[in-house]
N, C-alpha and C. Protein backbone atom coordinates (compact mmCIF):
# COMPACT_ATOMS: atom_id res chain seq x y z
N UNK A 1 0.85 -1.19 0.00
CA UNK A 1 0.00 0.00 0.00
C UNK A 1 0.89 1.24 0.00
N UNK A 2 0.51 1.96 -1.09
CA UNK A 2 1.04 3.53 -0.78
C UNK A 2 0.76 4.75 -0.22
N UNK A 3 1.15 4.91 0.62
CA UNK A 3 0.65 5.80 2.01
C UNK A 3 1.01 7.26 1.27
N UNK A 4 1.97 7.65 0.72
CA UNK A 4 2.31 8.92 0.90
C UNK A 4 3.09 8.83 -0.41
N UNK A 5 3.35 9.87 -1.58
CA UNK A 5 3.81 10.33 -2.83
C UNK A 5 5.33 9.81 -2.28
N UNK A 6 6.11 9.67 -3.64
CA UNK A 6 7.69 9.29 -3.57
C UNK A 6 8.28 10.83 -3.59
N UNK A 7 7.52 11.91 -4.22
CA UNK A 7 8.07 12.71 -4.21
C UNK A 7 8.50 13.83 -3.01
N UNK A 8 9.02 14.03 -2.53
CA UNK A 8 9.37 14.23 -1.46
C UNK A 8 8.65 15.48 -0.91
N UNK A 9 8.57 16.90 -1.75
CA UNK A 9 8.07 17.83 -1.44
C UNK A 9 6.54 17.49 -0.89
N UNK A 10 5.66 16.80 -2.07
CA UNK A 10 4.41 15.81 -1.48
C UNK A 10 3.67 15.91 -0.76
N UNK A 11 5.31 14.46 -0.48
CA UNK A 11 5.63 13.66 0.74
C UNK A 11 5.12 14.52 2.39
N UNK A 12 6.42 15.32 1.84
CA UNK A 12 6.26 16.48 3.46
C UNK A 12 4.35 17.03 3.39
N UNK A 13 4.15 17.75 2.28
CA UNK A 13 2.39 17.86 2.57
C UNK A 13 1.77 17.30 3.23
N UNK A 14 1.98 16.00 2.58
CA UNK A 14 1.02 14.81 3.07
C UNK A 14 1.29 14.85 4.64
N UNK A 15 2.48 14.75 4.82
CA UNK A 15 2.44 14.04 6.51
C UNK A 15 2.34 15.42 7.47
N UNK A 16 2.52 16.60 6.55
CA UNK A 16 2.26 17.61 7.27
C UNK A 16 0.25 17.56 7.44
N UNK A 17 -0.09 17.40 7.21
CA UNK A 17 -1.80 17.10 6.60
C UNK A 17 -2.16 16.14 7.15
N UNK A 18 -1.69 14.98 7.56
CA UNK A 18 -2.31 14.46 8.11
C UNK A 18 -1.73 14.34 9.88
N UNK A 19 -0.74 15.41 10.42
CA UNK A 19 -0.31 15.79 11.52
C UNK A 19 -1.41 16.32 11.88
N UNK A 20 -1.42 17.40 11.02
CA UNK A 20 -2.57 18.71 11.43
C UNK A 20 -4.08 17.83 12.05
N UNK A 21 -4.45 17.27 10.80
CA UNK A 21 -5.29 16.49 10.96
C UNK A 21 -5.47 15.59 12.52
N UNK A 22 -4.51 14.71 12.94
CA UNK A 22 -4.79 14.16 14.42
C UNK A 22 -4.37 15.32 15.40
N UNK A 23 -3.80 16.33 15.00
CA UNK A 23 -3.81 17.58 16.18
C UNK A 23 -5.28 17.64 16.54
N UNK A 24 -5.89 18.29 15.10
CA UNK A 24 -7.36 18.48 15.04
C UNK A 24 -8.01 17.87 15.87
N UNK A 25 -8.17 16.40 15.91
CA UNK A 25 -9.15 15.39 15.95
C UNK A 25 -8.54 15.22 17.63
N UNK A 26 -7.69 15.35 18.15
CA UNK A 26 -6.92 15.54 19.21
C UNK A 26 -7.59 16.71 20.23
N UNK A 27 -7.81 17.54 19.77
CA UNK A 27 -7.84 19.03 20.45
C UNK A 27 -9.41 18.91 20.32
N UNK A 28 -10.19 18.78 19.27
CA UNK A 28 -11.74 18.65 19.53
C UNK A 28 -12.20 17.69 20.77
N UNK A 29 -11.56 16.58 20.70
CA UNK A 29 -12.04 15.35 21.56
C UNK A 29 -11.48 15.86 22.62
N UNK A 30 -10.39 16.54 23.31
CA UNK A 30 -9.90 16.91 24.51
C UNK A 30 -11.11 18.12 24.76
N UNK A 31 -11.77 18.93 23.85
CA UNK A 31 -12.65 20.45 24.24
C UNK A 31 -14.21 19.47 24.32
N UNK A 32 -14.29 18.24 23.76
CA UNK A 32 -15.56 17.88 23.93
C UNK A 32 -15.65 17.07 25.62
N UNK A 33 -14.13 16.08 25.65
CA UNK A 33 -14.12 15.71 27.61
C UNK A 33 -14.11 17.08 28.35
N UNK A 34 -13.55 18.14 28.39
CA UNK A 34 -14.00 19.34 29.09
C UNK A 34 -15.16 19.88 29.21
N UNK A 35 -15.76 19.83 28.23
CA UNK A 35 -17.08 20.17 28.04
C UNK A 35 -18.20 19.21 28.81
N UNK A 36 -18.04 18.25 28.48
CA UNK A 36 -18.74 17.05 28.99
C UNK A 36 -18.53 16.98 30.75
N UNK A 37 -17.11 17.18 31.17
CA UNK A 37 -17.04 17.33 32.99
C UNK A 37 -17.66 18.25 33.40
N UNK A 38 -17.08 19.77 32.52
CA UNK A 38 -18.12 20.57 33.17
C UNK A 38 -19.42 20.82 33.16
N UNK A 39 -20.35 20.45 32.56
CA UNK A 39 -21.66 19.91 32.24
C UNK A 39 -22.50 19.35 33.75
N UNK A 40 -21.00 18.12 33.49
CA UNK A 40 -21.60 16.62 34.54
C UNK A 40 -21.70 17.90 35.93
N UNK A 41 -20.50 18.79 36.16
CA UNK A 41 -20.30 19.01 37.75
C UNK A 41 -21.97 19.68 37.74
N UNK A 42 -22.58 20.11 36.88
CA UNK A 42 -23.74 20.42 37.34
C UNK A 42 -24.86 19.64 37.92
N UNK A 43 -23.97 18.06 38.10
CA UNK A 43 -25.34 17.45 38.49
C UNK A 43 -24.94 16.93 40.26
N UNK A 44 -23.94 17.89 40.55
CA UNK A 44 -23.54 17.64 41.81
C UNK A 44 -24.41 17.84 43.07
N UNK A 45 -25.60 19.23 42.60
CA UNK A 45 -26.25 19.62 43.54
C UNK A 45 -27.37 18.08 43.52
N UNK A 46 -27.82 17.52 42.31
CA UNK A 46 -28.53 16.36 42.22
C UNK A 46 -28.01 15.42 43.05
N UNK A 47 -27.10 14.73 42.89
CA UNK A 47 -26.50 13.68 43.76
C UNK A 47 -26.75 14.12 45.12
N UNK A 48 -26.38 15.07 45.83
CA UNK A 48 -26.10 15.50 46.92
C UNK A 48 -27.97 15.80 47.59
N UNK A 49 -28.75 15.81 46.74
CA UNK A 49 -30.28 16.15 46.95
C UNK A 49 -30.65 14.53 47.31
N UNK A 50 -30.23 13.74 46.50
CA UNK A 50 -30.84 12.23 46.02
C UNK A 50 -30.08 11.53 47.52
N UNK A 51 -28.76 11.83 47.69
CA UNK A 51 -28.02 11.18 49.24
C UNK A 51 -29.01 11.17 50.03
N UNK A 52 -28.90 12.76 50.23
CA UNK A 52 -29.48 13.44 51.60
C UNK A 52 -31.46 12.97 51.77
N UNK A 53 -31.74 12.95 50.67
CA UNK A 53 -33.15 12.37 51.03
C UNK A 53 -33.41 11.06 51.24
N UNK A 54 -32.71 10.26 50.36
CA UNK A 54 -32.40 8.78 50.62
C UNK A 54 -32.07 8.54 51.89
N UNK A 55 -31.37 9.16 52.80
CA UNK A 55 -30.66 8.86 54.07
C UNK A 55 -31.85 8.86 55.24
N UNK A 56 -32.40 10.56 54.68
CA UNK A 56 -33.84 11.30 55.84
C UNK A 56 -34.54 9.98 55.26
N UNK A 57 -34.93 9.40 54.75
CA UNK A 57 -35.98 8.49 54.35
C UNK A 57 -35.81 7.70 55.28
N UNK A 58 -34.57 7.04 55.43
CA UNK A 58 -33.90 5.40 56.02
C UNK A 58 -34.26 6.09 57.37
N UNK A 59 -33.73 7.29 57.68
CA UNK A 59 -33.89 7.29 59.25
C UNK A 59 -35.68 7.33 59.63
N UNK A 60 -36.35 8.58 58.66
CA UNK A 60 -37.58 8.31 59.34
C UNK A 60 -38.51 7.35 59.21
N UNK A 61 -37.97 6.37 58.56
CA UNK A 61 -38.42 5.03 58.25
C UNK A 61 -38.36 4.18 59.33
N UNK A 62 -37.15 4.43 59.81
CA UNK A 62 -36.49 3.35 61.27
C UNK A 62 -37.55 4.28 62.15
N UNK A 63 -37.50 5.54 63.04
CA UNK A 63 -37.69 5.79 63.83
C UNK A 63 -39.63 5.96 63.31
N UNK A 64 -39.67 5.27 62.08
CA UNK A 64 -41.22 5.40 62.52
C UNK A 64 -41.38 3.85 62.85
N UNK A 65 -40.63 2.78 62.44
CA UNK A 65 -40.32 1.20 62.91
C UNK A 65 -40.66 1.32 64.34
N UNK A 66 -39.49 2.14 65.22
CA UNK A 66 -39.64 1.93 66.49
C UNK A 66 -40.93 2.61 66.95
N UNK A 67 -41.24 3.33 66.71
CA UNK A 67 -42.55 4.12 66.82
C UNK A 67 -44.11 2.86 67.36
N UNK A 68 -43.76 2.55 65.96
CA UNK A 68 -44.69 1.41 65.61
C UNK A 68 -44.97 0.40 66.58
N UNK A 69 -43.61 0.34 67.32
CA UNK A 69 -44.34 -0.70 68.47
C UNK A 69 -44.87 -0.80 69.69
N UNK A 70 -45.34 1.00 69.75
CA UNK A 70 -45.02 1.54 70.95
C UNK A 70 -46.68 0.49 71.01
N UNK A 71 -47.00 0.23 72.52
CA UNK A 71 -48.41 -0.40 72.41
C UNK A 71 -49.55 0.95 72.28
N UNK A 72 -51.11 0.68 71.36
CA UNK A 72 -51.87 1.57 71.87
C UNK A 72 -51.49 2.54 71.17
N UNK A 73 -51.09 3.10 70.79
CA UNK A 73 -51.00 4.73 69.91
C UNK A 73 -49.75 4.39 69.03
N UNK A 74 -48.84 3.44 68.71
CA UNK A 74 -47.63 3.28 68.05
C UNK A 74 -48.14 3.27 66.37
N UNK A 75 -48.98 2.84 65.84
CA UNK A 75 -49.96 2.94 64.39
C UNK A 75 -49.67 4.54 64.41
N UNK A 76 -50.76 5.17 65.05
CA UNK A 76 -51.04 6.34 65.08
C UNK A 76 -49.68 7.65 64.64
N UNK A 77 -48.50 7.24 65.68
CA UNK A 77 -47.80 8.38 65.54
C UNK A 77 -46.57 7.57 65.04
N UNK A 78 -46.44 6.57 64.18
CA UNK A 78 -45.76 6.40 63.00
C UNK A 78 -46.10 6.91 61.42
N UNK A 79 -47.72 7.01 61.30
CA UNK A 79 -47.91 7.55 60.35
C UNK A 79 -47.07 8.69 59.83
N UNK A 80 -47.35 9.81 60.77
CA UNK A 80 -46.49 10.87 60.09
C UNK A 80 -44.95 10.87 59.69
N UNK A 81 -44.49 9.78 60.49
CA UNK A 81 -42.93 9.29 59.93
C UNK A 81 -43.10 8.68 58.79
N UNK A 82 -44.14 8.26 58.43
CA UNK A 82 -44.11 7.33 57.42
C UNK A 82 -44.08 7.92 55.81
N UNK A 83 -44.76 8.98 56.18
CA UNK A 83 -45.90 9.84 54.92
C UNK A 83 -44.21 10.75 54.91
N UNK A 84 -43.33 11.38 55.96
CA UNK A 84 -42.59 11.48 55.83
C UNK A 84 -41.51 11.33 54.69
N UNK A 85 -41.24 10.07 55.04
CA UNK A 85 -40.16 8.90 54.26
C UNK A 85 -40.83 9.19 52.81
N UNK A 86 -41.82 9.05 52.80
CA UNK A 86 -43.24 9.10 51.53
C UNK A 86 -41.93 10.24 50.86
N UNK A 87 -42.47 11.14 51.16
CA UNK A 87 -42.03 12.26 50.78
C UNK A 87 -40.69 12.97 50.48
N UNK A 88 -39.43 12.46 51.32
CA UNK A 88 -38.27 12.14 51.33
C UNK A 88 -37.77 11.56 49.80
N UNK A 89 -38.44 10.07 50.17
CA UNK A 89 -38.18 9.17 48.42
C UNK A 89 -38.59 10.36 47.39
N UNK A 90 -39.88 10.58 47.42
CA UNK A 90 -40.19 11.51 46.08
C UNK A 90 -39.28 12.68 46.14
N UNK A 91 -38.62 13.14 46.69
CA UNK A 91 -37.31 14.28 46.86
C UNK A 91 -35.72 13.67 46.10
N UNK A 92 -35.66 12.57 46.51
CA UNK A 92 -34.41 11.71 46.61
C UNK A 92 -34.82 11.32 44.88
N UNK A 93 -36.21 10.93 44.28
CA UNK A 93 -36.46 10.51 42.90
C UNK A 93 -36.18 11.49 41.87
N UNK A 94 -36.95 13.01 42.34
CA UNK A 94 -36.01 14.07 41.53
C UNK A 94 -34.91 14.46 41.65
N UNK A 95 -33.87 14.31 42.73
CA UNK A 95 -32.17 14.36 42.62
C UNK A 95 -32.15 13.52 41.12
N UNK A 96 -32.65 12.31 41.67
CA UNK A 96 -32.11 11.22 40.39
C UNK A 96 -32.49 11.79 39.20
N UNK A 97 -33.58 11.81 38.99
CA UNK A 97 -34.14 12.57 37.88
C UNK A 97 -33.00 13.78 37.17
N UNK A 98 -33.06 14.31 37.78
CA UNK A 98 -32.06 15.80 37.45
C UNK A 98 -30.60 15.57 37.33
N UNK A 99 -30.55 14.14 37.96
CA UNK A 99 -28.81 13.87 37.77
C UNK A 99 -28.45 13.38 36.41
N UNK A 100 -29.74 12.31 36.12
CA UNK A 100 -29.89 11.62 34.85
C UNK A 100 -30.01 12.98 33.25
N UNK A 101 -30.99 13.70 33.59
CA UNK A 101 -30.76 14.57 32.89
C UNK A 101 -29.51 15.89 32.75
N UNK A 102 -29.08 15.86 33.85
CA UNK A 102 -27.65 16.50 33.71
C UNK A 102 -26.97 15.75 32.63
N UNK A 103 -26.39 14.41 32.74
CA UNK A 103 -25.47 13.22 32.45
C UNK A 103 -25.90 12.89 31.29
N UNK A 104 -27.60 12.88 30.55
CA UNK A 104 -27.36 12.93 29.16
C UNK A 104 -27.21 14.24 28.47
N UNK A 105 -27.56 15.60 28.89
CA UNK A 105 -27.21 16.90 28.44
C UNK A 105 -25.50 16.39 28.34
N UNK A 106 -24.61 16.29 29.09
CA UNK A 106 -22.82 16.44 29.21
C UNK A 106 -22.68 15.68 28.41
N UNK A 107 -23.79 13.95 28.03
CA UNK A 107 -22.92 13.16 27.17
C UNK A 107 -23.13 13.81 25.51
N UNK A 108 -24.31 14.41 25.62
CA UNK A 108 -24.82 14.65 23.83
C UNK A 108 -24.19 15.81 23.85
N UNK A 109 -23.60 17.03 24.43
CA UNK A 109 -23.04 18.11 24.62
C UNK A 109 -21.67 17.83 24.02
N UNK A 110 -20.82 17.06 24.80
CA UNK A 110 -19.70 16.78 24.38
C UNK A 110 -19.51 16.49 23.30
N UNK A 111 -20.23 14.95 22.75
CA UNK A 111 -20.04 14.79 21.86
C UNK A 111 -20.59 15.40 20.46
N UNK A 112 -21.27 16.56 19.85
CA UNK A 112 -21.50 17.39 19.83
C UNK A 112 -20.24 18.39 19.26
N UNK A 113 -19.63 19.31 20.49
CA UNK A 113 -18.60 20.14 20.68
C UNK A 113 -17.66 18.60 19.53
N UNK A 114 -17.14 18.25 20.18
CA UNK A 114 -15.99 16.68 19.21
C UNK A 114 -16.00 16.40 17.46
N UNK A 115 -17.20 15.82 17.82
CA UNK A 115 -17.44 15.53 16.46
C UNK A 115 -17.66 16.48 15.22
N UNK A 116 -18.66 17.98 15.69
CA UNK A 116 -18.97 18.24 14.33
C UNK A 116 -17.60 18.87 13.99
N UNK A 117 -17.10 19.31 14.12
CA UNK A 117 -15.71 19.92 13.97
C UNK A 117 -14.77 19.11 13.30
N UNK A 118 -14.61 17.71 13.95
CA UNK A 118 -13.61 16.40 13.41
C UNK A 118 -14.44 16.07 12.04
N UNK A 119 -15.58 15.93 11.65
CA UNK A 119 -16.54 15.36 11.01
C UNK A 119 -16.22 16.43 9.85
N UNK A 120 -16.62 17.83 10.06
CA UNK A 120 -16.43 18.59 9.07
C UNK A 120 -14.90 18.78 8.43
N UNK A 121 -14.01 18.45 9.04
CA UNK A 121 -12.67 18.10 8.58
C UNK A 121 -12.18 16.98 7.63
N UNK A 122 -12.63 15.79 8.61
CA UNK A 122 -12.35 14.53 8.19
C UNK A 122 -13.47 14.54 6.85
N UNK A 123 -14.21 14.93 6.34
CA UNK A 123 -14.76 14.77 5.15
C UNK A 123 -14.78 15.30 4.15
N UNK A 124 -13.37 16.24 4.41
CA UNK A 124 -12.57 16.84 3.10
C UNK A 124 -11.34 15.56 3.28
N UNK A 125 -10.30 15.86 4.43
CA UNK A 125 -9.22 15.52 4.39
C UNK A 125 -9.34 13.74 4.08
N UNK A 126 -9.99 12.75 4.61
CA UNK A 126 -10.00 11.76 4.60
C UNK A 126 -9.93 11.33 2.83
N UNK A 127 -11.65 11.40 2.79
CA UNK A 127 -11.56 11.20 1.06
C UNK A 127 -10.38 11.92 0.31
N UNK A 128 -10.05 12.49 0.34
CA UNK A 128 -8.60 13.09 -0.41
C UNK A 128 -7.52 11.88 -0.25
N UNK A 129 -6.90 11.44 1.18
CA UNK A 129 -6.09 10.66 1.44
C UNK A 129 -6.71 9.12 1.11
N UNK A 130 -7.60 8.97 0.79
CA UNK A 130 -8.36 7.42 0.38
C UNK A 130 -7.87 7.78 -1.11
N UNK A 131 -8.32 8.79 -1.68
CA UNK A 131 -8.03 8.26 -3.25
C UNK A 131 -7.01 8.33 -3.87
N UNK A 132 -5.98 9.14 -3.18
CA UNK A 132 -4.61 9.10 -3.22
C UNK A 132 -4.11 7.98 -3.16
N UNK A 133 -4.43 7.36 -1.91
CA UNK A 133 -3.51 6.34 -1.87
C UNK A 133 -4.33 4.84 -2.80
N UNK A 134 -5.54 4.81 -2.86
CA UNK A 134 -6.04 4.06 -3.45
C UNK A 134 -5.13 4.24 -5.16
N UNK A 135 -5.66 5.37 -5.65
CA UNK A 135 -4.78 5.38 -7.21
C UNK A 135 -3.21 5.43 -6.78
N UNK A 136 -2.51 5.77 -6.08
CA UNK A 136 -1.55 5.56 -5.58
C UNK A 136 -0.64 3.56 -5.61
N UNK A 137 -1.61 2.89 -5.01
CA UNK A 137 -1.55 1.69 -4.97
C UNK A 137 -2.06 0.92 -5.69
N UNK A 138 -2.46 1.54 -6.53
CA UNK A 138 -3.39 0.66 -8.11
C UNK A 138 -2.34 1.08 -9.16
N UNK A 139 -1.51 2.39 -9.24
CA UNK A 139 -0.61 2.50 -10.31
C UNK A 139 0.77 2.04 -9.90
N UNK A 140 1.32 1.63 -8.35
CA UNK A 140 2.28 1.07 -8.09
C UNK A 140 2.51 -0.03 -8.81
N UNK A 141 1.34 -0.95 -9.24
CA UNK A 141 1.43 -2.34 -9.37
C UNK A 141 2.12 -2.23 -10.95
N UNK A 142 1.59 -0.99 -11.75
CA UNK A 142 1.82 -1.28 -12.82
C UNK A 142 3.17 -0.79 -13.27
N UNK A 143 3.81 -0.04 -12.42
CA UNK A 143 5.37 0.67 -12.49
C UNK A 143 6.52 -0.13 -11.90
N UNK A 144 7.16 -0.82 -12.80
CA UNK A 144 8.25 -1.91 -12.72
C UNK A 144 9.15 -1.60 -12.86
N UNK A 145 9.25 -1.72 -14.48
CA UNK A 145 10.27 -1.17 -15.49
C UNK A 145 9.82 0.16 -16.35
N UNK A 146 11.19 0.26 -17.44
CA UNK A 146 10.33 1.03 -18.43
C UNK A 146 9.34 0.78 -19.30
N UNK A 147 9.07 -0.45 -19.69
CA UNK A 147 7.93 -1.04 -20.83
C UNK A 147 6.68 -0.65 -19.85
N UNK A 148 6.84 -0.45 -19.37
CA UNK A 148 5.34 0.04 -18.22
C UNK A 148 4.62 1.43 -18.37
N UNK A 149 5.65 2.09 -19.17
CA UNK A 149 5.00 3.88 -18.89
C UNK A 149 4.05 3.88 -19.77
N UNK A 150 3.44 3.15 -20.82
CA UNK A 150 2.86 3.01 -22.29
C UNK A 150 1.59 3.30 -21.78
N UNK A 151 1.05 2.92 -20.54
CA UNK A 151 -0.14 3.05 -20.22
C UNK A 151 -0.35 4.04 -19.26
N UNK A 152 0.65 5.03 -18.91
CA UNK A 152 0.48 6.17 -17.57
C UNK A 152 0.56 7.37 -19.05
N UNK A 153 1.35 7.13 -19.68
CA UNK A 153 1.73 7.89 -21.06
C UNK A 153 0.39 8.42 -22.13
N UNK A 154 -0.70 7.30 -21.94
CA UNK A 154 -2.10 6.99 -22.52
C UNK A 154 -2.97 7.40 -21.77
N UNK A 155 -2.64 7.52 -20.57
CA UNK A 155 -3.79 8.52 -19.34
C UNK A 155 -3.20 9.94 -19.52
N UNK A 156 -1.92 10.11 -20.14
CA UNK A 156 -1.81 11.71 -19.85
C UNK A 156 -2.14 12.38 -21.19
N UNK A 157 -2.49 11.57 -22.32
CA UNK A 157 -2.60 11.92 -23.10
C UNK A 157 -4.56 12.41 -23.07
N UNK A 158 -5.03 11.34 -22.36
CA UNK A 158 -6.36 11.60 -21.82
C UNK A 158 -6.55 12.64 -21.00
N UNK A 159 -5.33 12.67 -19.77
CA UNK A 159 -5.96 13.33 -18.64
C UNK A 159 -5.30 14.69 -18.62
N UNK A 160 -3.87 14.84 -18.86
CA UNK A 160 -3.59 16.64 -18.97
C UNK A 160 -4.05 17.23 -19.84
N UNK A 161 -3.93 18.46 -19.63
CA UNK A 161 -4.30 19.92 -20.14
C UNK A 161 -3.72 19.87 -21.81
N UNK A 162 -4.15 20.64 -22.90
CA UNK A 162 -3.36 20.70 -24.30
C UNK A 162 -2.50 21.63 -23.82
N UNK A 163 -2.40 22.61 -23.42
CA UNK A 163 -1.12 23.37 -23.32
C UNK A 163 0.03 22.25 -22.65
N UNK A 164 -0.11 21.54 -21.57
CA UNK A 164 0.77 20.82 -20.62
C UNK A 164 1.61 19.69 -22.16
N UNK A 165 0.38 18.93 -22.80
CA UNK A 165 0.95 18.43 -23.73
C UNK A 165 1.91 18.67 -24.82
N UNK A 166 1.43 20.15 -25.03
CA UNK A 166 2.24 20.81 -26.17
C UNK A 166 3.56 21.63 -26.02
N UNK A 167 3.99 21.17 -24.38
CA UNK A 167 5.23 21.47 -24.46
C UNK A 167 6.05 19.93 -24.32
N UNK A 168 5.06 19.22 -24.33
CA UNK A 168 6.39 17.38 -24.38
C UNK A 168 6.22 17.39 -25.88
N UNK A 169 5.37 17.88 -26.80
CA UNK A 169 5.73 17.53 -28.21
C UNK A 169 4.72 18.24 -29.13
N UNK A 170 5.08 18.24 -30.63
CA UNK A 170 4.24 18.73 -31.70
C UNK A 170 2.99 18.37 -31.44
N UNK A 171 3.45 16.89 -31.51
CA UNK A 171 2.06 15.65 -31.85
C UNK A 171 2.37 14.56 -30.83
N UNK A 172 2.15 14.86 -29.82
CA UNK A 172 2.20 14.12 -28.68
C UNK A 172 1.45 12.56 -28.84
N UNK A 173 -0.09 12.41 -29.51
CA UNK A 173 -0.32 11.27 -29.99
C UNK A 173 0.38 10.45 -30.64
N UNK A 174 0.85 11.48 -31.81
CA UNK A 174 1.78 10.76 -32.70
C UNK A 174 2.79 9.89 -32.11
N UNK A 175 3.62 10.79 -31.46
CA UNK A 175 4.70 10.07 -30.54
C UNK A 175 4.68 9.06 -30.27
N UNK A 176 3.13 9.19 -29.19
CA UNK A 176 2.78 7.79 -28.76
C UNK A 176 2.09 6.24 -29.45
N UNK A 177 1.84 6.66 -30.66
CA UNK A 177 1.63 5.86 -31.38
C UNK A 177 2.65 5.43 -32.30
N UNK A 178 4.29 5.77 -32.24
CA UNK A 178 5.15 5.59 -32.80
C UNK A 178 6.11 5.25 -31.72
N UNK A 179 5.51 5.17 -30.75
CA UNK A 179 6.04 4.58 -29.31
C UNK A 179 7.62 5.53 -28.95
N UNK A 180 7.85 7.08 -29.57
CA UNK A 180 8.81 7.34 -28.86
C UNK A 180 9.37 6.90 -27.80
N UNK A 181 10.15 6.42 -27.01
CA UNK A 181 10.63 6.14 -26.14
C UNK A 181 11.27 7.82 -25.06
N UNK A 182 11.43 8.88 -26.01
CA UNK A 182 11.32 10.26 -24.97
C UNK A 182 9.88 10.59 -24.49
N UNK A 183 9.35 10.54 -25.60
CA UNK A 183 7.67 11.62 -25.16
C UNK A 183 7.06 10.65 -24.62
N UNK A 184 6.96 8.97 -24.40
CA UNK A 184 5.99 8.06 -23.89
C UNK A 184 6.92 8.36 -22.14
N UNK A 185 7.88 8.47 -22.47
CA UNK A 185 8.36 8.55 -20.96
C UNK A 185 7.83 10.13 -20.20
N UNK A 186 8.10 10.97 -20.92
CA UNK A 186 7.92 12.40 -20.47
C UNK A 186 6.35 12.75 -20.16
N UNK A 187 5.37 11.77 -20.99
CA UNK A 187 4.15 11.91 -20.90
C UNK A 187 3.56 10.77 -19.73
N UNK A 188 4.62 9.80 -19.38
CA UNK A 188 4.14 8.95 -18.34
C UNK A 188 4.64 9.79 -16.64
N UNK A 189 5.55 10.07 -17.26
CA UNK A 189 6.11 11.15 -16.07
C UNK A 189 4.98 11.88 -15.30
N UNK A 190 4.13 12.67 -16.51
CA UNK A 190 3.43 13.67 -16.16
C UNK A 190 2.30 13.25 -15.23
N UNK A 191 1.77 12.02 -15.75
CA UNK A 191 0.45 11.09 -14.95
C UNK A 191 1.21 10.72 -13.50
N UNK A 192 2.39 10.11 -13.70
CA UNK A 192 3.33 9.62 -12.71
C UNK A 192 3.00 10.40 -11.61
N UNK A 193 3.88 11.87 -11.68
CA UNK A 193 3.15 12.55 -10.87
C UNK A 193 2.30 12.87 -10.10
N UNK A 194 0.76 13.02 -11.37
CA UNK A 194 -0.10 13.46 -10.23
C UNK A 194 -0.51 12.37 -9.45
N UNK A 195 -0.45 11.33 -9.78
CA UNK A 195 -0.97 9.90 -8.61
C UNK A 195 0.05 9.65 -7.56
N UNK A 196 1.25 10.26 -7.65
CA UNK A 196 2.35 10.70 -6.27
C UNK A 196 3.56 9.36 -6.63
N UNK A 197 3.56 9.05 -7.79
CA UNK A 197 4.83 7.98 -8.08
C UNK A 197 6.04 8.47 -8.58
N UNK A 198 7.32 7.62 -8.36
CA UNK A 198 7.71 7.94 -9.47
C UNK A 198 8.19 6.87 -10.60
N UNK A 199 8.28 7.72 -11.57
CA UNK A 199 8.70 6.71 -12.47
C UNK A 199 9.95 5.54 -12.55
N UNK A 200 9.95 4.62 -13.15
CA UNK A 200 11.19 3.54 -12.91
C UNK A 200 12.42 4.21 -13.59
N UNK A 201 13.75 3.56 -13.45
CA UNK A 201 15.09 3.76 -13.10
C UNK A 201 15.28 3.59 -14.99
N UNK A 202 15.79 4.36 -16.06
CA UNK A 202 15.89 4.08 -17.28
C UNK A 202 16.75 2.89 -17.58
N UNK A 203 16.20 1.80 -18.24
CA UNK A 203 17.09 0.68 -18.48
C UNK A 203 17.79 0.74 -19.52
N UNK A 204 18.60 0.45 -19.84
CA UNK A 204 20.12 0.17 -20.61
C UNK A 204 19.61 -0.47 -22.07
């Protein structure tokens, strides 16, 4: 697989580009966990609501227990401990409530802040580096020797510009249909290039 152009100047682009790139994707995901803690600390007053009523519950629960057995009036003046506790839980249910909704606000928040940023990046930069290296590693296979340029030589005749052509030759087709061995090379060169190769070593 070819990761990155032979040519060196490129080369440096590329890996400069895709540095930038995990800085990027680096620095969003570090501002989306910040984002996301400070979010969560808002659900501190929740927790601390949900303890503290949970606890008043347990106790006026017990001391309406002992209540309860007093003989003769112990029914009577446990009730209000009871309706108590009642009331406690439903206190201690909205902590929870409000903690839960803190904790999915911080998680969809964060991620959020992370992603659209990485997302709107990565869907320039990525596809760019997929088809690079994809045509990159599909024209490696075919660059050996020199009998090989005949067909990078036949894409540039397709794929560059007429001015670009008309400085490798008069009749640049011609050439290539008379198989120059300068202009099939100079014109494979040119394709060579833009797919980030380079061409093979001139044989003897």
């Amino acid at each position: 697989m070819t990761l990155y152009a032979h040519n060196p100047g490129r080369m440096l682009l590329q890996l400069t580009a895709d540095v930038l790139f995990v800085c990027w994707v680096v620095l969003w995901a570090w501002m989306g966990m910040t984002v996301h803690d400070g979010t969560l600390a808002l659900a501190a007053p929740g927790r601390l609501t949900d303890q503290s009523a949970s606890a008043m519950a347990d106790r006026l629960r017990d001391a309406g227990g002992r209540l309860d057995d007093v003989p003769v009036v112990g029914d009577e003046v446990a009730i209000p401990f009871d309706e108590a506790a009642e009331a406690s839980d439903g206190l201690a249910a909205a902590g929870r409530s409000s903690v839960e909704a803190v904790e999915d606000l911080a998680l969809w928040l964060g991620l959020s802040i992370a992603l659209i940023p990485i997302l709107a990046v990565g869907a320039v930069h990525l596809p760019l580096r997929w088809r690079f290296v994809r045509e990159a590693t599909a024209g490696a296979r075919f660059v050996d020797t020199s009998e090989d340029l005949d067909l990078f030589a036949l894409r540039a005749l397709a794929h560059q510009p007429m001015h670009v052509l008309a400085r490798i030759s008069d009749d640049p087709s011609g050439a290539w249909r008379r198989q120059d061995p300068a202009v099939v090379r100079r014109l494979a060169e040119l394709e060579l290039r833009d797919v980030g190769l380079r061409p093979p070593r001139r044989t003897a």
